[in-house]
ModelCIF file with pLDDT and N, C-alpha, C, O atoms, coordinates in Angstrom:
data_MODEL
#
_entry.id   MODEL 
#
_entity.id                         1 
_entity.type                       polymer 
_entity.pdbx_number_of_molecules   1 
#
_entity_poly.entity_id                      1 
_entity_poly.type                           'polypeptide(L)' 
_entity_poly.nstd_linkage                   no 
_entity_poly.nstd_monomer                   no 
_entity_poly.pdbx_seq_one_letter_code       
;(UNK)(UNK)(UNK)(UNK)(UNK)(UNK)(UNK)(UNK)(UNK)(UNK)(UNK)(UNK)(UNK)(UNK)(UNK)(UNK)
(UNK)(UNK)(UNK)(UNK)(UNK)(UNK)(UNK)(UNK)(UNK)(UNK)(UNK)(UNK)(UNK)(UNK)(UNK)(UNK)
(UNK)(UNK)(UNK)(UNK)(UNK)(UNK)(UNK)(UNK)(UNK)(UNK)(UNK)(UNK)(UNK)(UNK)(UNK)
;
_entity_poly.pdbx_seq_one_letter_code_can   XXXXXXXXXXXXXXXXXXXXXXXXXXXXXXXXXXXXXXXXXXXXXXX 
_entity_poly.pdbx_strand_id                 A 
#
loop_
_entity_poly_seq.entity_id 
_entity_poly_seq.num 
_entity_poly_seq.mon_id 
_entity_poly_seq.hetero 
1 1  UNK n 
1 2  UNK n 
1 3  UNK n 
1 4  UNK n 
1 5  UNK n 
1 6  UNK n 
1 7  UNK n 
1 8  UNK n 
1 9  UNK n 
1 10 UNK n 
1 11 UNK n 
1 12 UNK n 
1 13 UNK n 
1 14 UNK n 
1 15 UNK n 
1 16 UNK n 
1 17 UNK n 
1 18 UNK n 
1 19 UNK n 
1 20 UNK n 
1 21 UNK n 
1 22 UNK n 
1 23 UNK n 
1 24 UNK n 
1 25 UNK n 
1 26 UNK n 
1 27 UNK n 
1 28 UNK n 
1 29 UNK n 
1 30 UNK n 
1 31 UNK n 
1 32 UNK n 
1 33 UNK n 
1 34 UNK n 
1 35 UNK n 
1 36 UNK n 
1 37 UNK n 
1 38 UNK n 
1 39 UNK n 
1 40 UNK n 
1 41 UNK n 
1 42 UNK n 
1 43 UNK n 
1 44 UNK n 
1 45 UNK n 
1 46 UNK n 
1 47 UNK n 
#
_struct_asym.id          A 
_struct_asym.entity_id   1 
#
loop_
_ma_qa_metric.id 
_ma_qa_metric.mode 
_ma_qa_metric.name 
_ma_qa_metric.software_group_id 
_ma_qa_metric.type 
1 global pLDDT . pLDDT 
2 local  pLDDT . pLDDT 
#
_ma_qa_metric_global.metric_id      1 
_ma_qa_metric_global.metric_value   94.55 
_ma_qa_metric_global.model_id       1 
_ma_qa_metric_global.ordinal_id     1 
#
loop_
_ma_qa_metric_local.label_asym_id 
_ma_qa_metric_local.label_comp_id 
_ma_qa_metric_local.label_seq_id 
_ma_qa_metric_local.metric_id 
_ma_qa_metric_local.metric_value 
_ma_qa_metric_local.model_id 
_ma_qa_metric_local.ordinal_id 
A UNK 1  2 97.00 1 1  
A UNK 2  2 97.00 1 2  
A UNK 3  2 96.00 1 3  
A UNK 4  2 95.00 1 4  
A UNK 5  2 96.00 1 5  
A UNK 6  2 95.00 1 6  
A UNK 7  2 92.00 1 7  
A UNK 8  2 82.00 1 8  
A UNK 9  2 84.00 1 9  
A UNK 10 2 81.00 1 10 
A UNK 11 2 90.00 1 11 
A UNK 12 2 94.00 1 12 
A UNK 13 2 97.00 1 13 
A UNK 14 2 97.00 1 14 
A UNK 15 2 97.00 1 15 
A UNK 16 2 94.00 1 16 
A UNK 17 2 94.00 1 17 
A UNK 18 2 96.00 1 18 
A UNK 19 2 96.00 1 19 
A UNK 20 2 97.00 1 20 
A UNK 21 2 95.00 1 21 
A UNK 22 2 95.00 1 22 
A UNK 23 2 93.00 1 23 
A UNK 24 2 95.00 1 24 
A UNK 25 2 94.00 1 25 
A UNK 26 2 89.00 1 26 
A UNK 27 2 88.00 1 27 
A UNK 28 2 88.00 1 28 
A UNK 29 2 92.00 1 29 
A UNK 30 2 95.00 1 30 
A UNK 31 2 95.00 1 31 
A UNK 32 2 96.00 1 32 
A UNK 33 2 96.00 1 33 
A UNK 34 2 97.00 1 34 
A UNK 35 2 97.00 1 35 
A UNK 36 2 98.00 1 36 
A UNK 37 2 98.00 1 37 
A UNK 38 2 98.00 1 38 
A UNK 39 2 97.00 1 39 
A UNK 40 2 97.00 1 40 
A UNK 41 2 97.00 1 41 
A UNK 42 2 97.00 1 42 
A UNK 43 2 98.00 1 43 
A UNK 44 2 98.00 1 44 
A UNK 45 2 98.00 1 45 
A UNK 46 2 98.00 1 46 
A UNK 47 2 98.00 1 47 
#
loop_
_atom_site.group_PDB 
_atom_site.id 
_atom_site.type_symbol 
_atom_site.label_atom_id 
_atom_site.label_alt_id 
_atom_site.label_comp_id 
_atom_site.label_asym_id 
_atom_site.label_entity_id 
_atom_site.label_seq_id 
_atom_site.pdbx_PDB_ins_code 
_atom_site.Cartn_x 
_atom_site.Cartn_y 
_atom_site.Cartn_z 
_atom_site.occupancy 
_atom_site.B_iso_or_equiv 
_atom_site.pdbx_formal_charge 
_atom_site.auth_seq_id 
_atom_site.auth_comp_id 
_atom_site.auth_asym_id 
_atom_site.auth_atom_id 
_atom_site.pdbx_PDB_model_num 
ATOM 1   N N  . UNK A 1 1  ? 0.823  -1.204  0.000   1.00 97.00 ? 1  UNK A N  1 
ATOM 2   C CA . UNK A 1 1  ? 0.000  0.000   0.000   1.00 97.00 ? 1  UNK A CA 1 
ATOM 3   C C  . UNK A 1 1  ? 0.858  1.254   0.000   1.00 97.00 ? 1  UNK A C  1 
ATOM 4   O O  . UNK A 1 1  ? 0.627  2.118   -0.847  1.00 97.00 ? 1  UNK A O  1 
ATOM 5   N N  . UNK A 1 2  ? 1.999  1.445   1.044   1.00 97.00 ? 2  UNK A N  1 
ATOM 6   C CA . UNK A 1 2  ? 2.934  2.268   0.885   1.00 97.00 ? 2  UNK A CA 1 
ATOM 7   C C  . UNK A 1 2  ? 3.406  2.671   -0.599  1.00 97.00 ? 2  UNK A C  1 
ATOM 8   O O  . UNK A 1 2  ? 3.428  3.735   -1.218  1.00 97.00 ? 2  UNK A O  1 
ATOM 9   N N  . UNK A 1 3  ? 3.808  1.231   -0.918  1.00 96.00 ? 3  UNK A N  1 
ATOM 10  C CA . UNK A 1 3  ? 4.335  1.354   -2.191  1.00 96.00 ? 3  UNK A CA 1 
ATOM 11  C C  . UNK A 1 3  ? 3.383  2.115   -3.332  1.00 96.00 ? 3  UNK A C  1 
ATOM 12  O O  . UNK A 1 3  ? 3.853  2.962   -4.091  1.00 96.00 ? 3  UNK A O  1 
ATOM 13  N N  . UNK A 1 4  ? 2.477  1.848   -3.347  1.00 95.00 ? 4  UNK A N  1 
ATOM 14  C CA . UNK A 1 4  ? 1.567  1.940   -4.717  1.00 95.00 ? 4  UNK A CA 1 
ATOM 15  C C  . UNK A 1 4  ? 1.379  3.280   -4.200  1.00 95.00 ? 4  UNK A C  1 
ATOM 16  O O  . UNK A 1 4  ? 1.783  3.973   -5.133  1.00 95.00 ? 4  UNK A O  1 
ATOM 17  N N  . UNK A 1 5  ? 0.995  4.095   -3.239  1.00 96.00 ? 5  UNK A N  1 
ATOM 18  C CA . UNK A 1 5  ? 0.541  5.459   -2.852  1.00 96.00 ? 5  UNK A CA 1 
ATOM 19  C C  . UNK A 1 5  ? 2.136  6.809   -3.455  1.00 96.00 ? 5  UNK A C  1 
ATOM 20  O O  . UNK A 1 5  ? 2.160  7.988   -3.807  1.00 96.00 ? 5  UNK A O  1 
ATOM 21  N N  . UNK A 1 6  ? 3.182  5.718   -3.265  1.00 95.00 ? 6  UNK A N  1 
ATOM 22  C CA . UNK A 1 6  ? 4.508  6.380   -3.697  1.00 95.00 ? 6  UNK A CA 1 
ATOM 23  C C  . UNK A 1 6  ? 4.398  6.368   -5.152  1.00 95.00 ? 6  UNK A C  1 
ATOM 24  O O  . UNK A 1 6  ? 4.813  7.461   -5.536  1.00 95.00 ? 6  UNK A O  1 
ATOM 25  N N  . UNK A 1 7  ? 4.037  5.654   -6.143  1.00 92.00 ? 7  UNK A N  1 
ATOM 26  C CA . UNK A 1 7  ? 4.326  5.695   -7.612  1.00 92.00 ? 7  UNK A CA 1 
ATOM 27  C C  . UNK A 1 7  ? 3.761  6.538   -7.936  1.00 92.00 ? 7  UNK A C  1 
ATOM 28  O O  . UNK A 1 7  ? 2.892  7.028   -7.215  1.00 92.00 ? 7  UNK A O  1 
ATOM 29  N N  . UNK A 1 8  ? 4.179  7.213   -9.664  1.00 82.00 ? 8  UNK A N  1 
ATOM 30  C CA . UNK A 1 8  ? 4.022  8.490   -10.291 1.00 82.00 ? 8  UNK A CA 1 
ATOM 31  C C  . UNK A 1 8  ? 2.466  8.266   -10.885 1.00 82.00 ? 8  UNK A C  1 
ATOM 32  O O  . UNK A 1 8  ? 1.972  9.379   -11.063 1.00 82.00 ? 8  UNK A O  1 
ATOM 33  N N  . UNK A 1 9  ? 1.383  7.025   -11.309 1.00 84.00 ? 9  UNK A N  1 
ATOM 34  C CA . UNK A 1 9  ? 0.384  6.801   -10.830 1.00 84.00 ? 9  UNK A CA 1 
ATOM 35  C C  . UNK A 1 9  ? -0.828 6.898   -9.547  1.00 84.00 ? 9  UNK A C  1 
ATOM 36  O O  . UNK A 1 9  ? -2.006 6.539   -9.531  1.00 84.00 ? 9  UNK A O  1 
ATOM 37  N N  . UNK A 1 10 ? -0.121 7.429   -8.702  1.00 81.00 ? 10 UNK A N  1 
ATOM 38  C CA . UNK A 1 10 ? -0.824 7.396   -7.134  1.00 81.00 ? 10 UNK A CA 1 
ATOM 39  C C  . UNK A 1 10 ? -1.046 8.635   -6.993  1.00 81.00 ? 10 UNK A C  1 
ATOM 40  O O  . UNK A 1 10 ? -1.233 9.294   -8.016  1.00 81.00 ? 10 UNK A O  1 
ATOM 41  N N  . UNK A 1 11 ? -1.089 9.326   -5.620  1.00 90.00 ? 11 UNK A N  1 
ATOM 42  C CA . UNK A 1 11 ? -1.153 10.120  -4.853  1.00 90.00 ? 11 UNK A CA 1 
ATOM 43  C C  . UNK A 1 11 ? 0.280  10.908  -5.237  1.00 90.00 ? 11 UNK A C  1 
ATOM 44  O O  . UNK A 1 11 ? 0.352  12.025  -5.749  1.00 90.00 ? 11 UNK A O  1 
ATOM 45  N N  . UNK A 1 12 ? 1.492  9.970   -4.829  1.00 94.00 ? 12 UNK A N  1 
ATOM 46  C CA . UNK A 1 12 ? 2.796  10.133  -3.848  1.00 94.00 ? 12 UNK A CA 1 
ATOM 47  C C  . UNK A 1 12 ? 2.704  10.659  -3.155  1.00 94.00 ? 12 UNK A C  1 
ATOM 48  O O  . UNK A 1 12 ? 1.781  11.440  -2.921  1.00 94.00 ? 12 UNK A O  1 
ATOM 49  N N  . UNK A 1 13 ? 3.796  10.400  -2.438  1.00 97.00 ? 13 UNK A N  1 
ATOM 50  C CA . UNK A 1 13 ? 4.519  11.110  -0.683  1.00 97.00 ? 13 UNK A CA 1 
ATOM 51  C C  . UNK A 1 13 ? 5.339  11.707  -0.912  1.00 97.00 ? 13 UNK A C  1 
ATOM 52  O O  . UNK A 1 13 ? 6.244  11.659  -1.745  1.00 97.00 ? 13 UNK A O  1 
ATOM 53  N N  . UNK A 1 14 ? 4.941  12.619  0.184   1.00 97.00 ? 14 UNK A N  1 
ATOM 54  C CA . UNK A 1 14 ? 5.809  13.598  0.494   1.00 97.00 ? 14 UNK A CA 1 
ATOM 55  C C  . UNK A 1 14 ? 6.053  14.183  1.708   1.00 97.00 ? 14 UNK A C  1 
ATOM 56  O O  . UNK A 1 14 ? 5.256  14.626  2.535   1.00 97.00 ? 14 UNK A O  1 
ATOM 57  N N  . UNK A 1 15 ? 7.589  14.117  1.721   1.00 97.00 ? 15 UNK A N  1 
ATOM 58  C CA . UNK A 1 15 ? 7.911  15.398  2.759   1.00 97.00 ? 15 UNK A CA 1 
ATOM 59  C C  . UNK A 1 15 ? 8.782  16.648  2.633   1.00 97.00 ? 15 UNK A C  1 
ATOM 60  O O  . UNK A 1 15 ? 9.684  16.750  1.802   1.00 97.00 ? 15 UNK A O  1 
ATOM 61  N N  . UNK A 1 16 ? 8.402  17.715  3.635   1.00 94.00 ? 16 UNK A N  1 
ATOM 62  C CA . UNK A 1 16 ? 8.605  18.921  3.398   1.00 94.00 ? 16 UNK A CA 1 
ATOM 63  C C  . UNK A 1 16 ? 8.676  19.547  1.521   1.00 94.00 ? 16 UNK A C  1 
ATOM 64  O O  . UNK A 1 16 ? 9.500  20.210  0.890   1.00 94.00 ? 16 UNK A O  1 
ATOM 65  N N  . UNK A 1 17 ? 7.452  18.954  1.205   1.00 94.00 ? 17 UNK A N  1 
ATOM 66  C CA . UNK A 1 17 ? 6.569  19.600  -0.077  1.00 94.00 ? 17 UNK A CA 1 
ATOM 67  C C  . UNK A 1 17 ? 7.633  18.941  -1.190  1.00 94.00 ? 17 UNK A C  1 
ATOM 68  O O  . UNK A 1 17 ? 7.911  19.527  -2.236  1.00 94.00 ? 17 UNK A O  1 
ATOM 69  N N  . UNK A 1 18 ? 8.213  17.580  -0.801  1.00 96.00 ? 18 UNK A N  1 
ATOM 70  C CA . UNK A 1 18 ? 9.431  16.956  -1.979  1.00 96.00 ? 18 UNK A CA 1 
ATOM 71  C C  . UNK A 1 18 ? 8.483  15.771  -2.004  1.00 96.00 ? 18 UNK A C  1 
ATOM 72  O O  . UNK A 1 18 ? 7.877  15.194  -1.102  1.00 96.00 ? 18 UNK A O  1 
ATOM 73  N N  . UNK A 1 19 ? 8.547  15.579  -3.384  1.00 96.00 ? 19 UNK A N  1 
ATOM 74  C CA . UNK A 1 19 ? 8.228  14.355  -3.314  1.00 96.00 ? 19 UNK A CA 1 
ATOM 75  C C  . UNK A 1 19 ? 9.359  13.137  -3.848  1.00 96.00 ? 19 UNK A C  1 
ATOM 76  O O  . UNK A 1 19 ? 10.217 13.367  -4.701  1.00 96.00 ? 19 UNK A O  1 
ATOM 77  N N  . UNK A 1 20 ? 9.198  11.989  -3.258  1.00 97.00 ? 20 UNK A N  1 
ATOM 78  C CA . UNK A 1 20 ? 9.726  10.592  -2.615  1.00 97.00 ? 20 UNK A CA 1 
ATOM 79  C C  . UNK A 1 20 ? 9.674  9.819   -3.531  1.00 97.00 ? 20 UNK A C  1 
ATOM 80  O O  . UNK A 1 20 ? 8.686  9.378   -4.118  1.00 97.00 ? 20 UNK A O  1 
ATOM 81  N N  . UNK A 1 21 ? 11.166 9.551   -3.744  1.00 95.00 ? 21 UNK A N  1 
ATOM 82  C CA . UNK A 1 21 ? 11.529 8.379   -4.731  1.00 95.00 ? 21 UNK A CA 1 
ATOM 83  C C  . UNK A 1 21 ? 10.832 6.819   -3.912  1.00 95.00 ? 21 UNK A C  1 
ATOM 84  O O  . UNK A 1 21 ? 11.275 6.235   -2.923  1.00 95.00 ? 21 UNK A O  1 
ATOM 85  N N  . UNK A 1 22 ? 9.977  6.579   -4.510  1.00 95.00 ? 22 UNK A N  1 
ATOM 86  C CA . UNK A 1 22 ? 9.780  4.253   -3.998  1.00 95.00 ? 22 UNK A CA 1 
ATOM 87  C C  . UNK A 1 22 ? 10.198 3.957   -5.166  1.00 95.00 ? 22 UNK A C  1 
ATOM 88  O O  . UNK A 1 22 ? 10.371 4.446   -6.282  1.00 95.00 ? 22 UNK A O  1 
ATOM 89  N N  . UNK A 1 23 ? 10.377 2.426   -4.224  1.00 93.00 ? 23 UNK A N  1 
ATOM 90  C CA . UNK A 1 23 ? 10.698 1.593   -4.753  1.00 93.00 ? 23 UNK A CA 1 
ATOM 91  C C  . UNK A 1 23 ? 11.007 0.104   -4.030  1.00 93.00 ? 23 UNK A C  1 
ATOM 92  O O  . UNK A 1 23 ? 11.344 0.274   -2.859  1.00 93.00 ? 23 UNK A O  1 
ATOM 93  N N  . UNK A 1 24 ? 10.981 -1.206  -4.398  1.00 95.00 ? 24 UNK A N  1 
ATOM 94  C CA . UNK A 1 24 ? 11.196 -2.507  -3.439  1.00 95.00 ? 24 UNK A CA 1 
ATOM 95  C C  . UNK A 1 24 ? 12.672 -2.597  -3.123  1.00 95.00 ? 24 UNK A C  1 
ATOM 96  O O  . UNK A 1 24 ? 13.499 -2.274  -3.976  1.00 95.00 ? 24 UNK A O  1 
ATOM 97  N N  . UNK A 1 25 ? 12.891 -2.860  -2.387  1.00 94.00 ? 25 UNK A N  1 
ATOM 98  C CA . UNK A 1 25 ? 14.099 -3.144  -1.547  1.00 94.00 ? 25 UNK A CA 1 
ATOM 99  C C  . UNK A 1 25 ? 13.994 -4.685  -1.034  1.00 94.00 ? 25 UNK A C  1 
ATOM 100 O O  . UNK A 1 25 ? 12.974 -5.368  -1.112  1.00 94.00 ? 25 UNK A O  1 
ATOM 101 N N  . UNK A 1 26 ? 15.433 -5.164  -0.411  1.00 89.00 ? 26 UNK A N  1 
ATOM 102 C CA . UNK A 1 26 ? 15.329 -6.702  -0.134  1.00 89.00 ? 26 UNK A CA 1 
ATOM 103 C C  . UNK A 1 26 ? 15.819 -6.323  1.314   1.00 89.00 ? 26 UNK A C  1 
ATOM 104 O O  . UNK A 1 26 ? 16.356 -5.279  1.685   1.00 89.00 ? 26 UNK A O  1 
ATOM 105 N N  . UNK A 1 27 ? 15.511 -7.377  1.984   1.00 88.00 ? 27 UNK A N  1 
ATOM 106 C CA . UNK A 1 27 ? 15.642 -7.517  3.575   1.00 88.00 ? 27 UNK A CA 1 
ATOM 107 C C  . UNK A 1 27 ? 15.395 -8.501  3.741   1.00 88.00 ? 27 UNK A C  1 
ATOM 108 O O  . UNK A 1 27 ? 14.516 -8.980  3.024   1.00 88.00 ? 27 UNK A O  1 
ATOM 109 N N  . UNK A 1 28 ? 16.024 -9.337  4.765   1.00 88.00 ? 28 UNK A N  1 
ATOM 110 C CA . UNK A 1 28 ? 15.521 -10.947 5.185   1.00 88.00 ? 28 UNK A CA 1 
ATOM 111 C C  . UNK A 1 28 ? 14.742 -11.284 5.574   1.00 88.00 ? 28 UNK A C  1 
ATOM 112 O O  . UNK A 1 28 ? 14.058 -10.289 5.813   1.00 88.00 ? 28 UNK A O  1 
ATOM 113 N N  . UNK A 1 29 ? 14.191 -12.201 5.904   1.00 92.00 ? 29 UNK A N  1 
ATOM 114 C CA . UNK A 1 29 ? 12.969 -12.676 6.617   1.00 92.00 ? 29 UNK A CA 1 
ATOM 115 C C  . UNK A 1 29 ? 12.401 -12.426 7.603   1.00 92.00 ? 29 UNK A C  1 
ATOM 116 O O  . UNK A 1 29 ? 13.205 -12.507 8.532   1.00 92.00 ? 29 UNK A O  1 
ATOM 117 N N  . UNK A 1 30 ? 10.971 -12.027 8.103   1.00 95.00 ? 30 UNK A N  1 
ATOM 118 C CA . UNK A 1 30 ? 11.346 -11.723 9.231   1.00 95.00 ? 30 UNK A CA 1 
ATOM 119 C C  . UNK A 1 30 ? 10.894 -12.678 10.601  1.00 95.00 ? 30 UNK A C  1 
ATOM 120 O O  . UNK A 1 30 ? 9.856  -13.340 10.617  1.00 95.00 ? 30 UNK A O  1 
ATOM 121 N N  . UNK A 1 31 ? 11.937 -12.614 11.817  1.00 95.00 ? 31 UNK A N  1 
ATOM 122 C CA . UNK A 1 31 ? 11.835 -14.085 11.947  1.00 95.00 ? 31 UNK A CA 1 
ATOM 123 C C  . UNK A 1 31 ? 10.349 -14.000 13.093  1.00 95.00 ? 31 UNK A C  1 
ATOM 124 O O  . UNK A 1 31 ? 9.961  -13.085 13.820  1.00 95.00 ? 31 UNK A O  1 
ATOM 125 N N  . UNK A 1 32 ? 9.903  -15.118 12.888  1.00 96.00 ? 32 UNK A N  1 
ATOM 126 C CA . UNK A 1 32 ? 9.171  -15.446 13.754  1.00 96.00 ? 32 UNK A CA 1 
ATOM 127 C C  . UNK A 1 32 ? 8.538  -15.412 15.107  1.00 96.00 ? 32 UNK A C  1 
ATOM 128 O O  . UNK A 1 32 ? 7.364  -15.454 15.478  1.00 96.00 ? 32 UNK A O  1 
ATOM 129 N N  . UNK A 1 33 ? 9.925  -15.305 15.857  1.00 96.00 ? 33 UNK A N  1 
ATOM 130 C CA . UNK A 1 33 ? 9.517  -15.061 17.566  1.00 96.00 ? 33 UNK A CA 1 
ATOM 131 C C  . UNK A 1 33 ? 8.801  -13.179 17.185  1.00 96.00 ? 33 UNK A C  1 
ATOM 132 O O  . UNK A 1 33 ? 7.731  -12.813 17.671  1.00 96.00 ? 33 UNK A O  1 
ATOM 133 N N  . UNK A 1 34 ? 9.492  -12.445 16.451  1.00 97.00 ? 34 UNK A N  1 
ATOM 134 C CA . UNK A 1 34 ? 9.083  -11.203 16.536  1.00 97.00 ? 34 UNK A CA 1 
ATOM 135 C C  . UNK A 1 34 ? 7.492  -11.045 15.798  1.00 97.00 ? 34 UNK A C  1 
ATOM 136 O O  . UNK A 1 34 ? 6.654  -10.229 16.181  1.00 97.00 ? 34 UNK A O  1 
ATOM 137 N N  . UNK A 1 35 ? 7.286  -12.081 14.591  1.00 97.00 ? 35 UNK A N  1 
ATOM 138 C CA . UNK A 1 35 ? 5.871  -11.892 14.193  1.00 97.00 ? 35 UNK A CA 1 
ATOM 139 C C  . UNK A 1 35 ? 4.847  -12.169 15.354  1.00 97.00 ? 35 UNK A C  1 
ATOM 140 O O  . UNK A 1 35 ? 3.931  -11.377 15.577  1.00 97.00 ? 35 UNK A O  1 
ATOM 141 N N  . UNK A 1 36 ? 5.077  -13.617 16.275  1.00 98.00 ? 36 UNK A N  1 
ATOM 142 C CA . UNK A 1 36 ? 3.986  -13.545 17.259  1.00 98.00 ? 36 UNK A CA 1 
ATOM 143 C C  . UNK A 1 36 ? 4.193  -12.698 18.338  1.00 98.00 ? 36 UNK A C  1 
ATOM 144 O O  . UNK A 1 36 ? 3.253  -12.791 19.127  1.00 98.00 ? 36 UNK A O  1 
ATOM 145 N N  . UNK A 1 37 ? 5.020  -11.929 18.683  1.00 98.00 ? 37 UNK A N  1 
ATOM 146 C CA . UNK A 1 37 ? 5.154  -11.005 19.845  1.00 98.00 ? 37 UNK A CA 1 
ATOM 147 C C  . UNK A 1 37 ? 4.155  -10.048 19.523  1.00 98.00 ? 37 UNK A C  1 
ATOM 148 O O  . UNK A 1 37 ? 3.187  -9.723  20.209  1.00 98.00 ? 37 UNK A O  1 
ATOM 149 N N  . UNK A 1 38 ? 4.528  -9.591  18.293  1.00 98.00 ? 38 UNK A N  1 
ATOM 150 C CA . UNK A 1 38 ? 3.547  -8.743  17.739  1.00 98.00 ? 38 UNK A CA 1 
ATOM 151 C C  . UNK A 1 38 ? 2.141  -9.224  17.533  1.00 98.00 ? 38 UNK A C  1 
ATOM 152 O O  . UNK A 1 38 ? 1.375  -8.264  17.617  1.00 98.00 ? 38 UNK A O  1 
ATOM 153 N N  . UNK A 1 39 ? 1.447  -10.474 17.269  1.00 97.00 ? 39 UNK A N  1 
ATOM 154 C CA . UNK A 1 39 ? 0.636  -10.861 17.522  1.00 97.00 ? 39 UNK A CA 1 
ATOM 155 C C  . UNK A 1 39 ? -0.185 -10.710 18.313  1.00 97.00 ? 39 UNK A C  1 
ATOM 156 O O  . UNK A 1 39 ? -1.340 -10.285 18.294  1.00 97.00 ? 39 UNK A O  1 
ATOM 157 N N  . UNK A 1 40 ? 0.770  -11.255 19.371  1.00 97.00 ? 40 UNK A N  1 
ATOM 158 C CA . UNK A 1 40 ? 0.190  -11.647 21.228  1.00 97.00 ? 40 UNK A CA 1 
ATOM 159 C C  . UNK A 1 40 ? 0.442  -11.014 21.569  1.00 97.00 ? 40 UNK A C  1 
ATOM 160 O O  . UNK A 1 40 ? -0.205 -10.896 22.610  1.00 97.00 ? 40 UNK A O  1 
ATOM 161 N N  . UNK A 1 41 ? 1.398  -9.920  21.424  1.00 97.00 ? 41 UNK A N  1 
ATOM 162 C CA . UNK A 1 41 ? 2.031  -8.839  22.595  1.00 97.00 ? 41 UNK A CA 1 
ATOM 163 C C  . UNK A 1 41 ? 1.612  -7.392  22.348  1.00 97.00 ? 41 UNK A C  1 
ATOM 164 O O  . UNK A 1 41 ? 1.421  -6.498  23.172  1.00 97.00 ? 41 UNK A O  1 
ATOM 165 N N  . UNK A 1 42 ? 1.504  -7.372  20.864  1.00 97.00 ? 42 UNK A N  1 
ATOM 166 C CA . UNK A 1 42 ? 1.031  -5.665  20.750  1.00 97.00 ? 42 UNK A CA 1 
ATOM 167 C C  . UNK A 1 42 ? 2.710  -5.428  20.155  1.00 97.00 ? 42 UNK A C  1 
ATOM 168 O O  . UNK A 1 42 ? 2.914  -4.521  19.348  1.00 97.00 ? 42 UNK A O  1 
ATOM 169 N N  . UNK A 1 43 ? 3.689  -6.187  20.559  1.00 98.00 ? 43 UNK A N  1 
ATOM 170 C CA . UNK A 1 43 ? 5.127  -5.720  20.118  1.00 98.00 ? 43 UNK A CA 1 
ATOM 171 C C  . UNK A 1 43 ? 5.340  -4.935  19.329  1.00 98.00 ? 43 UNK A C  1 
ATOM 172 O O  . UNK A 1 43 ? 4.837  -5.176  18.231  1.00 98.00 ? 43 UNK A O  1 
ATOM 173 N N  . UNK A 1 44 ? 6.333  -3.363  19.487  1.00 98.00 ? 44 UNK A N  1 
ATOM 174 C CA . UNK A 1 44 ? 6.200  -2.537  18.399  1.00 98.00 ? 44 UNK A CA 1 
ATOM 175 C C  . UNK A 1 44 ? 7.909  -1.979  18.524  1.00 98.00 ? 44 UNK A C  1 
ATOM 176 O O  . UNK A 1 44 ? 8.740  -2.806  18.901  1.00 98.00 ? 44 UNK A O  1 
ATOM 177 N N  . UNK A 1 45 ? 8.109  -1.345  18.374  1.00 98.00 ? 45 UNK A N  1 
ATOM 178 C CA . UNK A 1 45 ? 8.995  0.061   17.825  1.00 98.00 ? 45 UNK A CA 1 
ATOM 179 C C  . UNK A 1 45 ? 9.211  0.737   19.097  1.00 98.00 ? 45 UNK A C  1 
ATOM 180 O O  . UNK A 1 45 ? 10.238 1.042   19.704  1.00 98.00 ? 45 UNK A O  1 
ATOM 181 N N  . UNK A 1 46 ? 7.656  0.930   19.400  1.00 98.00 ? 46 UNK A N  1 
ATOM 182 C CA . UNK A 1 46 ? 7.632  2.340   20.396  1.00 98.00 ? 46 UNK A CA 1 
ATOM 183 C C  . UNK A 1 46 ? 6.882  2.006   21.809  1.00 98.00 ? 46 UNK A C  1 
ATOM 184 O O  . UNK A 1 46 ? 5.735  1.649   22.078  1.00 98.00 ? 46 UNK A O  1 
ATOM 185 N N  . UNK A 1 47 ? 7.808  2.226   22.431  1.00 98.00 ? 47 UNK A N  1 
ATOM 186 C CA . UNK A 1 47 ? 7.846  2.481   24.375  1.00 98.00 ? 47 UNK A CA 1 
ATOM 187 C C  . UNK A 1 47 ? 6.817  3.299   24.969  1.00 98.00 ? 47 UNK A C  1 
ATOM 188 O O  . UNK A 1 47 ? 6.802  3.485   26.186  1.00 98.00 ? 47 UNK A O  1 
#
């Protein structure tokens, strides 16, 4: 959803009135104990 709202088709994003190169990127998997924390726990980012 991020993605598609960023392409020159969409909306795009922006900050401070620039608008934002997207695009897919690679990253590993993500592992497991952290998907159900987040599940069961609410697990986030932010304190």
């Amino acid at each position: 959803n991020f993605w598609q709202c960023g392409q020159q088709t969409g909306p795009g994003l922006f900050l401070q009135r620039r608008q934002l190169a997207i695009n897919w990127a690679k990253c590993p998997a993500l592992d497991n104990s952290i998907i159900m924390a987040v599940k069961e726990k609410g697990a986030s980012r932010h304190l």
